[in-house]
Protein backbone atom coordinates (compact mmCIF):
# COMPACT_ATOMS: atom_id res chain seq x y z
CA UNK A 1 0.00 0.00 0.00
CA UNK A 2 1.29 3.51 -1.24
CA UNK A 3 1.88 6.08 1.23
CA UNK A 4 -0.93 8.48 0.61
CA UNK A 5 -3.53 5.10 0.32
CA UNK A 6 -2.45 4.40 4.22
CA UNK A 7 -2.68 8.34 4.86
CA UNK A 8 -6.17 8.31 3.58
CA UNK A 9 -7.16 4.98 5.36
CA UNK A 10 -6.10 6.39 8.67
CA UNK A 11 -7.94 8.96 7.92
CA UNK A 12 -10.95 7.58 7.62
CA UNK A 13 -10.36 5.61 10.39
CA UNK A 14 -9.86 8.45 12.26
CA UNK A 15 -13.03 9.99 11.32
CA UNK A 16 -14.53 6.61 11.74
CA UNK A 17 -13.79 6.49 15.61
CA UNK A 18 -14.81 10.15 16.19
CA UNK A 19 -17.90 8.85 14.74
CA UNK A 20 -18.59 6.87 17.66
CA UNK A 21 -17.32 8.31 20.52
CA UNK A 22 -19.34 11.23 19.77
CA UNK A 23 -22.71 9.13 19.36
CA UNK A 24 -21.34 7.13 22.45
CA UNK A 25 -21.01 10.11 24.56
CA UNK A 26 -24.25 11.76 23.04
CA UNK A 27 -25.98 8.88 24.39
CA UNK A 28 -24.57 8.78 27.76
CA UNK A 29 -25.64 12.39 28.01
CA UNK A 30 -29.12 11.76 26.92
CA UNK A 31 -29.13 8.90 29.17
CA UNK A 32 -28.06 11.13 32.10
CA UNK A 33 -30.43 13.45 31.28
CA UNK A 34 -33.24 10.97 30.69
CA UNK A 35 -32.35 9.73 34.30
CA UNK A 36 -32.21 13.51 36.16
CA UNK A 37 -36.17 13.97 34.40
CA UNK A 38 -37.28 10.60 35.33
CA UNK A 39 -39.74 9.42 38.14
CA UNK A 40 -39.99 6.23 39.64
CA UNK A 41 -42.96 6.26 41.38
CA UNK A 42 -43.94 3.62 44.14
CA UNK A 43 -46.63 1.62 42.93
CA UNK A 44 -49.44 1.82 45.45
CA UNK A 45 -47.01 2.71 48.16
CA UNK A 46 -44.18 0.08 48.70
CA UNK A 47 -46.29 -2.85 47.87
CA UNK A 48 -43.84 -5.64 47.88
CA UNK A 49 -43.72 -5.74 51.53
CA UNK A 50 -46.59 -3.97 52.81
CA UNK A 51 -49.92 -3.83 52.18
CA UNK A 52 -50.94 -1.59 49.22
CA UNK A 53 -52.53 1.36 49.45
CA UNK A 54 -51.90 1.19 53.64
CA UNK A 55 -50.37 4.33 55.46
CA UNK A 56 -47.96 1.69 56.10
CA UNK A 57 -46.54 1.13 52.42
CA UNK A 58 -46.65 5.20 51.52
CA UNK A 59 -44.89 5.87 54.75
CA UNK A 60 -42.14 3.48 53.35
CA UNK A 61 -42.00 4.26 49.84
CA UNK A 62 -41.76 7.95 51.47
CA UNK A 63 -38.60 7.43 52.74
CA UNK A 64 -37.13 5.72 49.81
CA UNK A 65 -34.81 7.93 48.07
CA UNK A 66 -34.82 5.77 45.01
CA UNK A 67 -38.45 6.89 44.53
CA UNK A 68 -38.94 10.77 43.69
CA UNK A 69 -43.11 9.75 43.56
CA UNK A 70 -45.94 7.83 45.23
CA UNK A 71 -49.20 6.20 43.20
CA UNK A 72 -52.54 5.22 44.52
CA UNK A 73 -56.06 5.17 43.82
CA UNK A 74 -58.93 6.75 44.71
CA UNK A 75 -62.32 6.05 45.36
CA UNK A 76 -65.65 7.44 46.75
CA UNK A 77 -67.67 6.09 49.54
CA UNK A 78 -71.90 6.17 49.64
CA UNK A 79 -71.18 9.26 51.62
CA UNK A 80 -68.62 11.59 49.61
CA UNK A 81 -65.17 10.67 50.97
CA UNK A 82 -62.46 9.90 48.88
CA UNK A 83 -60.53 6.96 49.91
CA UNK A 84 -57.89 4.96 48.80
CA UNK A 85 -58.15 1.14 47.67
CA UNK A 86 -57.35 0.06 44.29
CA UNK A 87 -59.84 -3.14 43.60
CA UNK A 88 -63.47 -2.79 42.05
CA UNK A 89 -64.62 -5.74 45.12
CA UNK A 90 -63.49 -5.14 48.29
CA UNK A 91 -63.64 -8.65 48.59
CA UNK A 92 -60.11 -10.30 47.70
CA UNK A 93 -58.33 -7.95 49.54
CA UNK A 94 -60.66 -7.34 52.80
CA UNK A 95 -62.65 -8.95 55.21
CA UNK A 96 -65.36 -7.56 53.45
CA UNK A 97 -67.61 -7.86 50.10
CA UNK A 98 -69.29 -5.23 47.85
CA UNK A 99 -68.16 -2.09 46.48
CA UNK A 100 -66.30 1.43 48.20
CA UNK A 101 -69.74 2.96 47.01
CA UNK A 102 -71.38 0.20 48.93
CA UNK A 103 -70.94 1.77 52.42
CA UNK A 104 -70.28 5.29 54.42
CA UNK A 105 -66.71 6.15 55.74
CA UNK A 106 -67.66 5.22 59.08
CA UNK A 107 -68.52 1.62 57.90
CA UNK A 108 -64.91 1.54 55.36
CA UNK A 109 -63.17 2.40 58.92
CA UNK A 110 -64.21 -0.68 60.24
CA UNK A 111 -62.85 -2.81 57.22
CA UNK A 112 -59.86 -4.75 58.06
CA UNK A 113 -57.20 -5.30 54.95
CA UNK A 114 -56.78 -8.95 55.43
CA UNK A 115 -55.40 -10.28 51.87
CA UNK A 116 -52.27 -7.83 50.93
CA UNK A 117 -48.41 -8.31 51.14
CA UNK A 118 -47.42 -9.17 54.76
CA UNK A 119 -51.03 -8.23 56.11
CA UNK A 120 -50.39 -10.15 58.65
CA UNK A 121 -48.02 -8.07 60.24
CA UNK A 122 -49.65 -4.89 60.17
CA UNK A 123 -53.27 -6.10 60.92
CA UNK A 124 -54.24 -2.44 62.11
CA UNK A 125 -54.00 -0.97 58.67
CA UNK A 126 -57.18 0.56 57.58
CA UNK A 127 -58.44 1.81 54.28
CA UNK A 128 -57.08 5.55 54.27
CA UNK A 129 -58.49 8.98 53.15
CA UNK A 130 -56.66 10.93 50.17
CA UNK A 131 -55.65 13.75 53.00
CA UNK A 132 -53.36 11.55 54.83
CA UNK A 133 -51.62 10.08 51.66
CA UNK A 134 -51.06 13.81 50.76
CA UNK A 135 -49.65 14.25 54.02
CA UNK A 136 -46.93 11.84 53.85
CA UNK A 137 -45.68 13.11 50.58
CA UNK A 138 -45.88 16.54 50.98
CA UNK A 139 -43.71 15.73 54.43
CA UNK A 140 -41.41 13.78 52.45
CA UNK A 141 -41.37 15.95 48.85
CA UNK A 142 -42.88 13.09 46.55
CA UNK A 143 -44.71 13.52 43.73
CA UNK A 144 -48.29 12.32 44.33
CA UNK A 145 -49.84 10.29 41.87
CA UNK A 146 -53.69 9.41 41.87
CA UNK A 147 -55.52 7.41 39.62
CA UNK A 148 -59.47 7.34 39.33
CA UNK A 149 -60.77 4.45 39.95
CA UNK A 150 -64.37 5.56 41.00
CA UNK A 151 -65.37 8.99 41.34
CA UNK A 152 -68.51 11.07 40.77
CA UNK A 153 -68.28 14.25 39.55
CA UNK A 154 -68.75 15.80 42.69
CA UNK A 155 -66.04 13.06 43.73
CA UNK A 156 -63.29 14.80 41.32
CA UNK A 157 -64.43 18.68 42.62
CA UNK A 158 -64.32 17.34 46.17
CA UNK A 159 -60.63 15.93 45.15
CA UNK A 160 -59.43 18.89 43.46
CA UNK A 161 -60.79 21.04 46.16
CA UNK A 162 -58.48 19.24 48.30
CA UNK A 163 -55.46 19.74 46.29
CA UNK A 164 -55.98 23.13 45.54
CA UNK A 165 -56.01 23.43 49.61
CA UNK A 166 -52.85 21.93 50.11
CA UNK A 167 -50.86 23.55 47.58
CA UNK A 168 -50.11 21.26 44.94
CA UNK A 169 -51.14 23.26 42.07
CA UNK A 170 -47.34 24.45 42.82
CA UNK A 171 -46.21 21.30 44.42
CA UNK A 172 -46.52 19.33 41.35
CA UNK A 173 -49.19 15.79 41.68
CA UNK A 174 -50.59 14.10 38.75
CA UNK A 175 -53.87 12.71 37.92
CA UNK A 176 -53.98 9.77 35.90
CA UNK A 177 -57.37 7.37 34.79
CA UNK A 178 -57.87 4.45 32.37
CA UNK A 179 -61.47 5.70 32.37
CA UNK A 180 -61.57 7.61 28.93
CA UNK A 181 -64.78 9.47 30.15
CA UNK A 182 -63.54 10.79 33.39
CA UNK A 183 -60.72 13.19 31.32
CA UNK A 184 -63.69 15.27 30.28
CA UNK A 185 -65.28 15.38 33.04
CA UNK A 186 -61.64 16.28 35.14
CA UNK A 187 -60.97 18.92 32.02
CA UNK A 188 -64.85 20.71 33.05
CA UNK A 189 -63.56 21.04 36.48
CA UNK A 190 -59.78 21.96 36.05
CA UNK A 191 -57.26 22.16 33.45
CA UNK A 192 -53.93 22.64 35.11
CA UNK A 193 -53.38 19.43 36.92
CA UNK A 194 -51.69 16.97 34.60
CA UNK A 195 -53.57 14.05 33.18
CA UNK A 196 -52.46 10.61 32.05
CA UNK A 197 -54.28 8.67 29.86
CA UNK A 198 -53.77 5.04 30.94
CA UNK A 199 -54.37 1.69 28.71
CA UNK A 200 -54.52 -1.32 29.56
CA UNK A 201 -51.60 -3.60 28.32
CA UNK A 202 -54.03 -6.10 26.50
CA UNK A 203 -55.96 -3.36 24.87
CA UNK A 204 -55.20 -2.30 20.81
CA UNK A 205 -54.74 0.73 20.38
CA UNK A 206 -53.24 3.17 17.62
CA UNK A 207 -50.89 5.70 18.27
CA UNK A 208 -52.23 8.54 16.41
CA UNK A 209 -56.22 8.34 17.39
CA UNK A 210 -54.32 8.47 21.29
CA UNK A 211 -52.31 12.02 20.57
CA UNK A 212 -55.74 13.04 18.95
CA UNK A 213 -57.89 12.81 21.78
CA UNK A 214 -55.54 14.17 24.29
CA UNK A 215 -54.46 17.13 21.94
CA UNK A 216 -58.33 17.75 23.07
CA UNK A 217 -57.31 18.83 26.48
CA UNK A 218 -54.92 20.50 28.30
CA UNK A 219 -51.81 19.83 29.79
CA UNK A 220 -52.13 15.77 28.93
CA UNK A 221 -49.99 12.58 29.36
CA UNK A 222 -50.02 9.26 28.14
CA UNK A 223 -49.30 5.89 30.47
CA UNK A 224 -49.05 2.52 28.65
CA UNK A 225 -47.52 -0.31 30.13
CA UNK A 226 -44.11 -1.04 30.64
CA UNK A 227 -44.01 -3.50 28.24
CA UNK A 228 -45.62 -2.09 25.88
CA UNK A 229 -44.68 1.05 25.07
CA UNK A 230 -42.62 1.10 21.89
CA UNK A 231 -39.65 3.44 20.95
CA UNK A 232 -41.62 4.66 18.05
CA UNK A 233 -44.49 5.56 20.35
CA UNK A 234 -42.66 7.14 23.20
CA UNK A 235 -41.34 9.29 20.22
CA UNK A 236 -44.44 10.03 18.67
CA UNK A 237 -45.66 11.18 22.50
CA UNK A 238 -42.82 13.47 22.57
CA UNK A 239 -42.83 15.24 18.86
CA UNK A 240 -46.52 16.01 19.77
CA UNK A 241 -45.83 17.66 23.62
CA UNK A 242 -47.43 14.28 25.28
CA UNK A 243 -45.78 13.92 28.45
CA UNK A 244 -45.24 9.78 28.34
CA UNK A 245 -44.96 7.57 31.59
CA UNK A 246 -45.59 4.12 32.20
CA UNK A 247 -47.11 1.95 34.55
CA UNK A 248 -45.92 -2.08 35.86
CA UNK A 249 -42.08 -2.11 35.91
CA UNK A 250 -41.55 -5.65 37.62
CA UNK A 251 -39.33 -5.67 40.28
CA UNK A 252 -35.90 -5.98 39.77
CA UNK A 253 -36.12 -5.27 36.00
CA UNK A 254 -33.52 -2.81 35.58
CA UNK A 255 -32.96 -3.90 32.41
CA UNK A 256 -36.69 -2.32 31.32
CA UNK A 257 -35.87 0.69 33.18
CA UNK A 258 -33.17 2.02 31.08
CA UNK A 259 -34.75 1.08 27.94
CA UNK A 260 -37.35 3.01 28.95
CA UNK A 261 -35.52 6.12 29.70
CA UNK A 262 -33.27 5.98 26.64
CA UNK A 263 -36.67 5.84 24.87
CA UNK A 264 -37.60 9.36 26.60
CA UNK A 265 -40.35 7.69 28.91
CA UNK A 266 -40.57 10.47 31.98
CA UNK A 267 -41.54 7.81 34.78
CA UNK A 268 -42.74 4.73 35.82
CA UNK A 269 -44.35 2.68 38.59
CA UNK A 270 -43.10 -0.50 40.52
CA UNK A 271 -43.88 -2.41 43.58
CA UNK A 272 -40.30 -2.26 44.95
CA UNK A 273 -37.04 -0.23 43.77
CA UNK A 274 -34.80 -2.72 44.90
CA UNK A 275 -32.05 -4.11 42.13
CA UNK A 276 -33.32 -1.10 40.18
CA UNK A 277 -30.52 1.27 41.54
């Protein structure tokens, strides 16, 4: 090989290996920056090991520092009061049967969670209101994240009523449903607290009838599942200002965490953050 041919392959070779540090470190910065703007949020408090939705699991997902946010559910007894418990029956998880809607507070106080993650050791764990979930993570600076599971529309005034009292409008707490119906009916009432749109991971759906209904309303978010989610999707989210989280990170799949923030996801949920660090 001539002289000038080996000049010109180095060269090239040069250029070749600039190539890819630059992508490499352009990646490790997005990466970084996909991991300062991301949330893991404790599914339903630390449900692992306590009993979802308990004062017991938010207090300990509250003093996780792996978690920057807390999710629950809410629901709306016979008499107006929003409290938290994720299940339709109250019967798999309870000592009792029916509905939330099916009694008053006073009765829901004497419901004993009987069927959750280590139950057993925290058999004084009630069904709590929304203020004393709200409490813990103000107290603690997470994120509060609260899903409708069954709420009138006096249910989501009452709710926002509350938040609005406590400051979150500045704190930061999002709202998210997989009740298409109750985004409307939210939007009537409010339009600053963010929304997620949530799907459920066996449900089709296409991308582009999704950005259409939430470029409806303001300040809106998408959730998928974990699994899910594609990288042409989370993009699609982001092109069109759709904030994109997801929900069901199984624990210990670190793995699925960073693809999901090199694909520009903002946050997820998970029952544990352990072997996620």
């Amino acid at each position: 090989m001539t002289s000038s041919r080996k000049w010109i392959s180095a060269a090239v070779m040069f250029v070749f290996a600039a190539v890819l540090c630059f992508a490499a470190a352009s990646d490790e910065k997005r990466g970084a920056a996909m991991e300062k703007d991301f949330v893991l949020q404790a599914h339903r408090g630390l449900s692992e090991w306590y009993p979802e939705n308990t004062l017991a699991a938010f207090q300990a997902a509250a003093e996780v520092l792996e978690y920057q946010g807390i999710e629950t559910d809410v629901q709306e007894t016979s008499d107006g009061v929003l409290v938290l418990f994720h299940d339709s029956s109250l019967k798999k998880r309870t000592d009792a049967d029916g509905k939330i809607g099916d009694y008053t507070f006073e009765e829901v106080e004497q419901i004993h969670i009987d069927n959750a993650s280590n139950s057993d050791l925290y058999p004084d764990e009630k069904i709590p209101v929304l203020e004393d979930f709200l409490t813990i993570c103000r107290e603690y600076g997470k994120t509060p994240y609260i899903e409708l599971k069954s709420v009138s529309l006096e249910g989501m005034k009452k709710l926002i009523g509350i938040l609005d009292k406590g400051g979150w409008q500045d704190r930061g707490c999002v709202i998210t449903t997989f009740v298409k119906e109750y985004i409307p009916q939210f939007r009537s009432l409010n339009e600053s607290y963010p929304i997620e749109f949530m799907i459920d991971k066996d449900e089709s759906y296409h991308m582009d009838e999704v950005i259409s209904f939430l470029a409806e309303y303001a300040n809106m978010g998408f959730r998928p599942n974990a699994y899910v989610i594609t990288q042409e999707e989370a993009g699609f989210c982001l092109q069109n200002g759709v904030r994109v989280e997801a929900y069901g990170l199984k624990v210990g799949d670190k793995k699925t965490l960073k693809k999901l923030k090199m694909m520009g996801v903002q946050g997820v949920t998970c029952n544990d953050y352990t072997g996620l660090q």
